[in-house]
Protein backbone atom coordinates (compact mmCIF):
# COMPACT_ATOMS: atom_id res chain seq x y z
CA UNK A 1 116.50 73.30 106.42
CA UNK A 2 113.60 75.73 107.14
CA UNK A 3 114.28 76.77 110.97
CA UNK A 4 112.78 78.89 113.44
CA UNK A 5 113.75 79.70 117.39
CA UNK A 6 110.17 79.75 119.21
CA UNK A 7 108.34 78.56 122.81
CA UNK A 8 106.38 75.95 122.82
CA UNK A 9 103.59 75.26 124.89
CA UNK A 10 103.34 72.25 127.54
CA UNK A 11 100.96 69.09 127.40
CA UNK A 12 98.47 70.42 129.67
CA UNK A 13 98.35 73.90 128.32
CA UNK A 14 97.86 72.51 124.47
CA UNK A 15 94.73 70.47 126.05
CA UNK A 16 92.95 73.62 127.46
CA UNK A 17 94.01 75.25 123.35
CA UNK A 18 92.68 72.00 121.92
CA UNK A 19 89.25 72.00 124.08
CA UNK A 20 89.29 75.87 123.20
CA UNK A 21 89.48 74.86 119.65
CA UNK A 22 87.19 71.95 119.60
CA UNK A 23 84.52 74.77 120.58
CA UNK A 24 86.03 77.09 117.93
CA UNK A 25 86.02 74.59 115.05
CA UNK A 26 81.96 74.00 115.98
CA UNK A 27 81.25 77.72 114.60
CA UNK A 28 79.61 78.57 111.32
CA UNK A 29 81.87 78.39 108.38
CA UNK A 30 85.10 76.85 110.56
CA UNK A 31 84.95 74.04 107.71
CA UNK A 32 86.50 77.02 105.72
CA UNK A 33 89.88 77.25 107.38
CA UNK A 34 93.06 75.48 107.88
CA UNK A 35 93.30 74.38 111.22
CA UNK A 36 96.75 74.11 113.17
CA UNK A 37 97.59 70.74 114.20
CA UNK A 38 98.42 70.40 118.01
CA UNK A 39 102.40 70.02 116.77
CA UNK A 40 101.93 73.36 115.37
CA UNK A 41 101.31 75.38 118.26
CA UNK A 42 103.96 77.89 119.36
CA UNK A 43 105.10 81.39 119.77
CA UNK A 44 107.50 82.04 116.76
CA UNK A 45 110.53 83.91 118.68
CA UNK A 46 112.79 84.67 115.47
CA UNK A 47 112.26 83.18 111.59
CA UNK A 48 115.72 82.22 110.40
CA UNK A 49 114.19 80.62 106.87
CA UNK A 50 116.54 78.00 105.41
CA UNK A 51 119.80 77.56 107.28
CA UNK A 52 123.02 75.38 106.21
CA UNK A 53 124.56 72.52 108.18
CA UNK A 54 127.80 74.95 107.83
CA UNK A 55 125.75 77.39 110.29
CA UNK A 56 124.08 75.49 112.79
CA UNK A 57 126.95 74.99 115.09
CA UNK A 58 127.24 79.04 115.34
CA UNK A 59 123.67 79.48 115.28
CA UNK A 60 123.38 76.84 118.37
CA UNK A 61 125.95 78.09 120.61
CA UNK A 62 124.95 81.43 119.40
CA UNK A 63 120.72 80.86 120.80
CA UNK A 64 122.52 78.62 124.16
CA UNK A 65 123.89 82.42 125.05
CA UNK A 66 120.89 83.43 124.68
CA UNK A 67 119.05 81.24 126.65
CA UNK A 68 121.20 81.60 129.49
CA UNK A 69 120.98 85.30 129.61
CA UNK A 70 116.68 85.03 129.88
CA UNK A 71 115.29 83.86 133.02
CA UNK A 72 112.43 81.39 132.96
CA UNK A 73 109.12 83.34 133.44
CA UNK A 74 105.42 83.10 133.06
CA UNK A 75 103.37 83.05 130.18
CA UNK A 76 99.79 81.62 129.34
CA UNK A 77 97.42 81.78 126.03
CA UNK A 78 94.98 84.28 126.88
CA UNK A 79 92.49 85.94 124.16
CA UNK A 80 92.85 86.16 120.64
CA UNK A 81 92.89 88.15 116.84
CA UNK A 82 93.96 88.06 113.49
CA UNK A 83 96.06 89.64 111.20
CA UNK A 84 93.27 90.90 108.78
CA UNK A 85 91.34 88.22 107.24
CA UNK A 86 93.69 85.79 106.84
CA UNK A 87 95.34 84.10 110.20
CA UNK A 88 93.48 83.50 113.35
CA UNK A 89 95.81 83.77 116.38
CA UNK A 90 95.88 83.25 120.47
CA UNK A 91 97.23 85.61 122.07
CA UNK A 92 100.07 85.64 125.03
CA UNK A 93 99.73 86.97 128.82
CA UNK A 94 102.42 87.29 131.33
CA UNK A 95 105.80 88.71 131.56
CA UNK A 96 106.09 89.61 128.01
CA UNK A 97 108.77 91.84 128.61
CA UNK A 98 110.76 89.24 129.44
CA UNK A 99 109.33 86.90 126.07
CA UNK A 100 110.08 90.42 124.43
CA UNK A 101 113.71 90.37 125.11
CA UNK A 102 114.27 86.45 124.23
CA UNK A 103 113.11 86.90 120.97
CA UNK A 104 115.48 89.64 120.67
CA UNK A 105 118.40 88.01 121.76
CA UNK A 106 116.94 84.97 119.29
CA UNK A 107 116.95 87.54 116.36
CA UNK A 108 120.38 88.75 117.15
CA UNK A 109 121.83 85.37 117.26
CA UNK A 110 120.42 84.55 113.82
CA UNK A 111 122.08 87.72 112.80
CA UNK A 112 125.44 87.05 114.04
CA UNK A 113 125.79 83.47 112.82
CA UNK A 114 125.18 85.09 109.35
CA UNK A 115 121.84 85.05 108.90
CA UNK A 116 119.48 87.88 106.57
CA UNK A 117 116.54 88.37 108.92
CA UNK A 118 113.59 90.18 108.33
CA UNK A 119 113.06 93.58 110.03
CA UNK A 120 110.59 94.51 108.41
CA UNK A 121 107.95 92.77 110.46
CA UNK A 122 107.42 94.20 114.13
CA UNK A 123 107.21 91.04 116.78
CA UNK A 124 103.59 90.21 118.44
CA UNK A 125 103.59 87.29 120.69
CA UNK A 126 101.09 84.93 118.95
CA UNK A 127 100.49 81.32 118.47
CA UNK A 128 98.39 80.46 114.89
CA UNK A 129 95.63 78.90 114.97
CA UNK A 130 93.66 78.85 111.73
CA UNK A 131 94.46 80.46 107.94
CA UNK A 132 92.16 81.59 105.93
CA UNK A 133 92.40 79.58 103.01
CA UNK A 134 90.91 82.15 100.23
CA UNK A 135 90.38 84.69 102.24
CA UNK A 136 87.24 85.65 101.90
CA UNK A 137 85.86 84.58 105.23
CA UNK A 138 85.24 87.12 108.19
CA UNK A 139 87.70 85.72 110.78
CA UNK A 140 86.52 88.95 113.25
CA UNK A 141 83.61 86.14 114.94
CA UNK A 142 86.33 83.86 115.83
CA UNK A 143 88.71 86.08 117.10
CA UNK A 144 85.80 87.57 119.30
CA UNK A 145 85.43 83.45 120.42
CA UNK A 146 88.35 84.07 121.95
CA UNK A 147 87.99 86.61 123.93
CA UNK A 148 87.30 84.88 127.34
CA UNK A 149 89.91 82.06 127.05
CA UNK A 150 93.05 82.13 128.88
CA UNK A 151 94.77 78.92 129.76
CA UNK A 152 96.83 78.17 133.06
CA UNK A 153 99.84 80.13 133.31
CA UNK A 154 103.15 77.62 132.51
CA UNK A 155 106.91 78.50 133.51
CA UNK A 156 108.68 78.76 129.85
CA UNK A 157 111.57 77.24 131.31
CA UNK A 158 113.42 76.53 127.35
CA UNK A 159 114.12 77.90 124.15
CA UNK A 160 113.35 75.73 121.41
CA UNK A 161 115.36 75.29 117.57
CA UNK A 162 112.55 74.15 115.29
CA UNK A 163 112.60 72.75 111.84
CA UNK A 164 109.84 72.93 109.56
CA UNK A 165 108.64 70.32 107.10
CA UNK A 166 107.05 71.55 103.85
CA UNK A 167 103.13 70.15 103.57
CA UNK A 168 103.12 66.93 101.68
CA UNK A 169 102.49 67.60 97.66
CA UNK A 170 99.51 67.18 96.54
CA UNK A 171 97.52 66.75 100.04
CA UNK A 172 94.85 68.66 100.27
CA UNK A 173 94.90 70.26 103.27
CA UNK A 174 98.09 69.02 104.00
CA UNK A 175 100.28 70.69 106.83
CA UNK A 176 103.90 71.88 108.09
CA UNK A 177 105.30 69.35 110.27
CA UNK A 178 107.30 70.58 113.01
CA UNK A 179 110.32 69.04 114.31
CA UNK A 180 112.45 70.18 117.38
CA UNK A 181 116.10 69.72 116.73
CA UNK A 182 117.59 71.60 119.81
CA UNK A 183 116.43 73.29 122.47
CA UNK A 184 118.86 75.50 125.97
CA UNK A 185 117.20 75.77 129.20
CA UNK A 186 116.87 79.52 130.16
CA UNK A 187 118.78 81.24 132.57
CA UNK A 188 121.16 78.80 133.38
């Protein structure tokens, strides 16, 4: 199974992001992206990729370390970008430092339960919004949309184990699912 560690949002901080996107998805050209579904929305901590049954118990009491070692802390969507023309993202305000050093720990449990990850990529708090299906479209005027929201700040209180569902064959359109499977509260 396909498996990422990540934080999700609460209830009333997805409906501030969903009335922020109503307004988004209003724009010239939105019709052109991929949306996120609300079930979609969160901050990817650490990608593990496809993980065994023969892992998961390591790789769960491996992340409920982690989890205890992180205080809770603030956090709120605030702003926005894209990574060049081809996601649209909200961005993340509050004690990132904190964020910063959970998805560390996250990483570093995927590593030590066996798992390849990818270095390659540095980590940017950001929650995806829209993809740019060929690529072709600007996404700089909806990224500058976003430059006045910011949503209440929310106490991230858990990490989250999250599986992810392939889109549906031959739906057009058709999105991930996203399933939690676990999730530790934090600093405990």
């Amino acid at each position: 199974m396909r498996l990422f560690a990540a934080v999700l949002p609460p209830a009333p901080v997805a409906d501030e992001l969903a009335a922020e996107m109503a307004r988004l998805t209003s724009l010239p050209d939105a019709g052109r992206l991929r949306w996120t579904g609300r079930d979609g929305w969160h901050f990817t901590l650490a990608f593990y990729g496809t993980v065994t049954d023969a892992v998961l118990p390591d790789l769960h009491e491996r992340l409920a370390r982690a989890a205890r070692r992180h205080p809770p802390h603030g956090l709120r969507i605030a702003g926005g970008g894209r990574f060049a023309d081809r996601v649209l993202w909200a961005g993340a305000e509050g004690d990132l430092a904190v964020l910063r050093k959970l998805a560390d720990s996250a990483a570093a449990a995927g590593r030590r339960a066996g798992l390849t990850m990818d270095e390659r990529r540095a980590w940017a708090p950001h929650l995806t919004l829209a993809r740019n299906r060929t690529g072709e479209l600007r996404l700089a005027p909806f990224a500058a949309a976003l430059d006045g929201f910011a949503s209440e700040t929310w106490t991230v209180r858990e990490l989250a184990l999250v599986r992810s569902h392939p889109p549906e064959p031959g739906v057009v359109g058709g999105q991930p699912r996203y399933e939690t499977v676990a999730s530790w509260p934090l600093g405990h």
